[in-house]
Protein backbone atom coordinates (compact mmCIF):
# COMPACT_ATOMS: atom_id res chain seq x y z
CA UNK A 1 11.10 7.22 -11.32
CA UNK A 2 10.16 11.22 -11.12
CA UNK A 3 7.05 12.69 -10.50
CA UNK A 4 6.20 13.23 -13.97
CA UNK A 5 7.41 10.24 -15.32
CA UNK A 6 5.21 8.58 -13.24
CA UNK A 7 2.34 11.19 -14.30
CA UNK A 8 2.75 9.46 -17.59
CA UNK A 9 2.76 5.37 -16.39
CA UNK A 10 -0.19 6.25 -14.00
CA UNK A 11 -1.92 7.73 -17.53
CA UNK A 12 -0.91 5.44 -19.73
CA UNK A 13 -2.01 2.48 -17.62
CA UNK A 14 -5.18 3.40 -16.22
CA UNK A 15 -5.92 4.82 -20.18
CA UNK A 16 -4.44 1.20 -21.47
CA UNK A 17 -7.01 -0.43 -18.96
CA UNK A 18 -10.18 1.56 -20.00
CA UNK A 19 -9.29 1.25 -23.97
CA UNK A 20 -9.38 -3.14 -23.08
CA UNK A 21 -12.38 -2.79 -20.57
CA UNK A 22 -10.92 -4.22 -18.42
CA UNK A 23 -10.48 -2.24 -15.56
CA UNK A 24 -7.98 -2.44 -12.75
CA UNK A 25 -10.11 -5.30 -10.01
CA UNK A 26 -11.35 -7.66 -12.80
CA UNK A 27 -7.16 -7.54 -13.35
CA UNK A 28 -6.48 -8.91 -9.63
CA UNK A 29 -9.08 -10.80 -8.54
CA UNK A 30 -11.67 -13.15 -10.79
CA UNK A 31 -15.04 -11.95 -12.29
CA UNK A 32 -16.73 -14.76 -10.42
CA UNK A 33 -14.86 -15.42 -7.31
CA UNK A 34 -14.75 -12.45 -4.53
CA UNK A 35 -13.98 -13.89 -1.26
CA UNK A 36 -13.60 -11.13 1.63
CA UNK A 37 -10.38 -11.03 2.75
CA UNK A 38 -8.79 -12.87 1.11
CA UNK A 39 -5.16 -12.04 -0.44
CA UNK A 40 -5.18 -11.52 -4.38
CA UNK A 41 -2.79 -12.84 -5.61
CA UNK A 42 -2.90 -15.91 -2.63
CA UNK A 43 0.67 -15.61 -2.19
CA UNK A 44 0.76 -11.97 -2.82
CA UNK A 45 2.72 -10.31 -6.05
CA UNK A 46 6.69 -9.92 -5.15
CA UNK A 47 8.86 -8.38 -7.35
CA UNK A 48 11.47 -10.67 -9.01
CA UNK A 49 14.47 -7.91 -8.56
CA UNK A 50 13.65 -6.36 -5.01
CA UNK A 51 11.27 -8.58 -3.14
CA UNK A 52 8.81 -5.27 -2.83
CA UNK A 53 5.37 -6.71 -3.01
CA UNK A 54 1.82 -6.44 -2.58
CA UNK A 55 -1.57 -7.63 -2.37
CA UNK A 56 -5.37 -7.29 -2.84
CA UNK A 57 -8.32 -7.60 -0.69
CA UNK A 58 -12.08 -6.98 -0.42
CA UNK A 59 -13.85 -6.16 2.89
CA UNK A 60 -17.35 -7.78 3.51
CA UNK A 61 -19.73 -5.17 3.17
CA UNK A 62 -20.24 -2.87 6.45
CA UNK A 63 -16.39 -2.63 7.20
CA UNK A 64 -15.75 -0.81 4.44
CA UNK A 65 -16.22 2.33 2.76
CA UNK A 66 -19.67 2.16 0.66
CA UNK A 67 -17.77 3.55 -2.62
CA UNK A 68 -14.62 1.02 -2.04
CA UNK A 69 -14.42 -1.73 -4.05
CA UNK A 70 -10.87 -3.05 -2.50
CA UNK A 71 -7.54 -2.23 -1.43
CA UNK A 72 -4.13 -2.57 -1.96
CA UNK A 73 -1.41 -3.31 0.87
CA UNK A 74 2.45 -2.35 -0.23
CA UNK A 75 5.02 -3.49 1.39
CA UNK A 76 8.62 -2.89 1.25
CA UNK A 77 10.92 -6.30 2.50
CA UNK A 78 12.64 -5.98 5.00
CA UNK A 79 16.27 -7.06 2.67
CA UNK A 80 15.68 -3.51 1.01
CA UNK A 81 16.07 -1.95 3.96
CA UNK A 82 19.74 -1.41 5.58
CA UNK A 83 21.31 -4.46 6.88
CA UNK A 84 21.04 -5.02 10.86
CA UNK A 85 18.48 -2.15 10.80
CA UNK A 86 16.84 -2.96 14.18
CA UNK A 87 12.50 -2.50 13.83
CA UNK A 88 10.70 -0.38 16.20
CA UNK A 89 8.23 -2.96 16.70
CA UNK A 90 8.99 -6.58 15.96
CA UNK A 91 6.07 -9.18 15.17
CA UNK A 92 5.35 -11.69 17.90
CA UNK A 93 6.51 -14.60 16.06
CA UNK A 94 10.12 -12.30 15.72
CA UNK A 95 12.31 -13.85 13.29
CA UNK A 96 10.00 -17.11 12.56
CA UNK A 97 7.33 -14.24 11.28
CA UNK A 98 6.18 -15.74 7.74
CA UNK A 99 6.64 -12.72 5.67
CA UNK A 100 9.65 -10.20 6.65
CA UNK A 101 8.50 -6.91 5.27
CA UNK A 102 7.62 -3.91 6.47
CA UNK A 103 4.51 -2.13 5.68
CA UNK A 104 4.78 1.03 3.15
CA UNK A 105 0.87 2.78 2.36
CA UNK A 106 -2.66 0.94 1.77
CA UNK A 107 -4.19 2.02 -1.87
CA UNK A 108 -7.99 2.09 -1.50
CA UNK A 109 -9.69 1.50 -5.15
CA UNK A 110 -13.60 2.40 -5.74
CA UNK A 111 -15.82 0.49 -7.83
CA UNK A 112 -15.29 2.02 -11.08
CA UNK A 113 -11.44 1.47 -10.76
CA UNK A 114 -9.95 4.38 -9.80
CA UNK A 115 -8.22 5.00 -6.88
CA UNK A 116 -9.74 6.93 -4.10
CA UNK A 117 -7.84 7.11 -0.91
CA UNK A 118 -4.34 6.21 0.68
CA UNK A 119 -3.78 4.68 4.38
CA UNK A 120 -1.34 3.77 7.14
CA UNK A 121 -2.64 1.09 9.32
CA UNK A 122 -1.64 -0.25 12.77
CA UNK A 123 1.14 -2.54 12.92
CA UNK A 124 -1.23 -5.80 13.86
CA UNK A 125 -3.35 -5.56 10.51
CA UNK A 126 -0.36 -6.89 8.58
CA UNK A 127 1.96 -8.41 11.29
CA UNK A 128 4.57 -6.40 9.97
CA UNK A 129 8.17 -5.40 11.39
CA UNK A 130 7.20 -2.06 12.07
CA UNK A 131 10.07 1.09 11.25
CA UNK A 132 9.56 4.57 12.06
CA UNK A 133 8.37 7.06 9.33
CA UNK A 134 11.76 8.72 8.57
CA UNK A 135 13.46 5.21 7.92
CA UNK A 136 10.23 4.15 5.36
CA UNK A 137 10.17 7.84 3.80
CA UNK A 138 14.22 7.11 2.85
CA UNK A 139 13.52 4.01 1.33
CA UNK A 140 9.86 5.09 -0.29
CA UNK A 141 12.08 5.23 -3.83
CA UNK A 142 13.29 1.85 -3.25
CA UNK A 143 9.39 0.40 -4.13
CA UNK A 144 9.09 -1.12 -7.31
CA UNK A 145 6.68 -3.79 -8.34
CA UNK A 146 7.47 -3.68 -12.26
CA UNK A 147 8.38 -7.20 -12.39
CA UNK A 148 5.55 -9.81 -10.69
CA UNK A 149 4.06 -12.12 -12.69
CA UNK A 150 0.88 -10.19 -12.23
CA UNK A 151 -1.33 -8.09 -14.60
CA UNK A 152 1.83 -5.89 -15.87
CA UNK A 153 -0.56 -2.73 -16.33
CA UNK A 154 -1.15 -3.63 -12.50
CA UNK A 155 2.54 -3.40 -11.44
CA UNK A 156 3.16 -0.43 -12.83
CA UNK A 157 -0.02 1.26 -12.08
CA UNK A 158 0.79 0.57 -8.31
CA UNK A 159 4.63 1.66 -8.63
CA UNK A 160 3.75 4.78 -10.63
CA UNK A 161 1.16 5.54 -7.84
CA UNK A 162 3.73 5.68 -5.14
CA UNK A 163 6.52 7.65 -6.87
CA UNK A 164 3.70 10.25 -7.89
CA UNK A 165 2.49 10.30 -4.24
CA UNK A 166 5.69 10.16 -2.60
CA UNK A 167 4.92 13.45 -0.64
CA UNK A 168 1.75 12.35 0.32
CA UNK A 169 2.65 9.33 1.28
CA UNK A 170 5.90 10.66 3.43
CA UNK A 171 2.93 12.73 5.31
CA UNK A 172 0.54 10.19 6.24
CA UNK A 173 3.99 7.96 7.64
CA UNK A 174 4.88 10.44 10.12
CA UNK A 175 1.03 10.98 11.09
CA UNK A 176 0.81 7.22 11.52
CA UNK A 177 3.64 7.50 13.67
CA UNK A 178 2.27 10.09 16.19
CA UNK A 179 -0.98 8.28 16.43
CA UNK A 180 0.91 5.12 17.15
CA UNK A 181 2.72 7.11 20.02
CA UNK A 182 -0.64 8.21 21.15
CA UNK A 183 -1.82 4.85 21.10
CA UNK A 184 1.24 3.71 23.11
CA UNK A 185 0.87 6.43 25.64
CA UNK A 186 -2.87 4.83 26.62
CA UNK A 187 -2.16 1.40 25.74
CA UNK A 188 1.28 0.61 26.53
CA UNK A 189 2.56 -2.10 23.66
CA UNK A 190 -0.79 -2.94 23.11
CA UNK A 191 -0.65 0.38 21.34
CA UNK A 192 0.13 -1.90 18.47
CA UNK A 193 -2.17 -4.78 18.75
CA UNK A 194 -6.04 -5.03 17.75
CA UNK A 195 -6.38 -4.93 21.50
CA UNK A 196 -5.83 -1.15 20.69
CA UNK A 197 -9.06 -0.57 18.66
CA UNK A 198 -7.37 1.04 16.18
CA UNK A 199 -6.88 -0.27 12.82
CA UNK A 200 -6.50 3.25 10.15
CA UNK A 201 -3.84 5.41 11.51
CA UNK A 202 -3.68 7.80 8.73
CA UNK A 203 -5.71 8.52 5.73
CA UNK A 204 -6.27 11.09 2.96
CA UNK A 205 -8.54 11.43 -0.12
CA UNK A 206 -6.62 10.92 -3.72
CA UNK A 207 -7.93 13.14 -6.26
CA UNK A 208 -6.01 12.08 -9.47
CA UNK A 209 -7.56 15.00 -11.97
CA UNK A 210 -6.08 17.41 -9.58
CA UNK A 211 -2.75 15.77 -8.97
CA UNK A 212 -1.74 15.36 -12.52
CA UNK A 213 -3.30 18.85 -13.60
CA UNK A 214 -1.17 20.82 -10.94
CA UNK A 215 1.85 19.02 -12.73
CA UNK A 216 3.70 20.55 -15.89
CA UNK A 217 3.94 17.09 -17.85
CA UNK A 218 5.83 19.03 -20.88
């Protein structure tokens, strides 16, 4: 998927959600049930064709952002990546970890719907098997969500997102990466471990209006 072509999904679906009132959270997790922290869906959404996936969470109030309603983790898996690809950083459990993937951008979502922010965390927060930036920017067209039994405006929302945001997103991997190395540097491998202190590596501000209006959509 292009940039504009993804223009249009991210359009079309967030236009599709506001015409059913229905908008994007009351799509992933229920009206009457908002647990902090815990995954929605419980076994996360993983695409039929490519194993990418992801998953939803709310943070209690205080340890979040007073305007976010909830976040987004994406993950690539770690079979879309090339075979015998060594990680960086592998989880403590190694090869017995429960989920192999690797962890692509966080989506932060406010509470009207929209989306507000993207983020690189440290490798701990998801127990991922961490890659370097340049191997994740390669693969960033590789992401594709279109087919989870989830809310299907919500798949494609979220895959649009990241092919519109691909620069973006490339950015904020390679400034996760030097902050990790600084992290490293003072912390040895803790670097990578809540021991750290650091959860948010990298973060920027989405302004959707501005995106798509600095794009010729034809």
């Amino acid at each position: 998927m292009n940039q504009i072509e993804a223009a249009h999904t991210v359009i079309e679906t967030i236009t599709q959600m506001a015409q059913e009132q229905k908008p994007l959270m009351l799509r992933v997790v229920p009206a009457d049930e908002v647990h902090f922290w815990k995954h929605y869906p419980e076994k996360d959404a993983r695409d039929a064709n490519c194993q990418s996936r992801w998953y939803y969470h709310v943070h209690a109030n205080g340890s979040r952002d007073e305007d976010e309603h909830g976040h987004f983790h994406l993950f690539l898996h770690r079979t879309q990546l090339p075979e015998g690809l060594e990680p960086k950083v592998w989880p403590p459990q190694g090869e017995d970890a429960k989920a192999h993937v690797t962890h692509l951008i966080g989506l932060s979502i406010n509470t009207a719907g929209i989306p507000r922010a993207w983020f690189t965390v440290n490798r701990y927060v998801t127990n991922e098997f961490l890659y370097p930036a340049d191997v994740m920017i390669d693969h960033l067209p590789d992401f594709n969500v279109n087919h989870t039994k989830e809310d299907d405006l919500v798949n494609r929302f979220v895959t649009a997102m990241v092919a519109l945001y691909r620069d973006e997103i490339a950015e904020l991997l390679q400034q996760r990466d030097a902050r990790q190395d600084e992290l490293v540097n003072e912390h040895g491998d803790k670097g990578y471990e809540k021991e750290s202190g650091a959860e948010v590596l990298s973060q920027i501000p989405i302004d959707l209006d501005a995106k798509i209006s600095g794009l010729d959509l034809g």
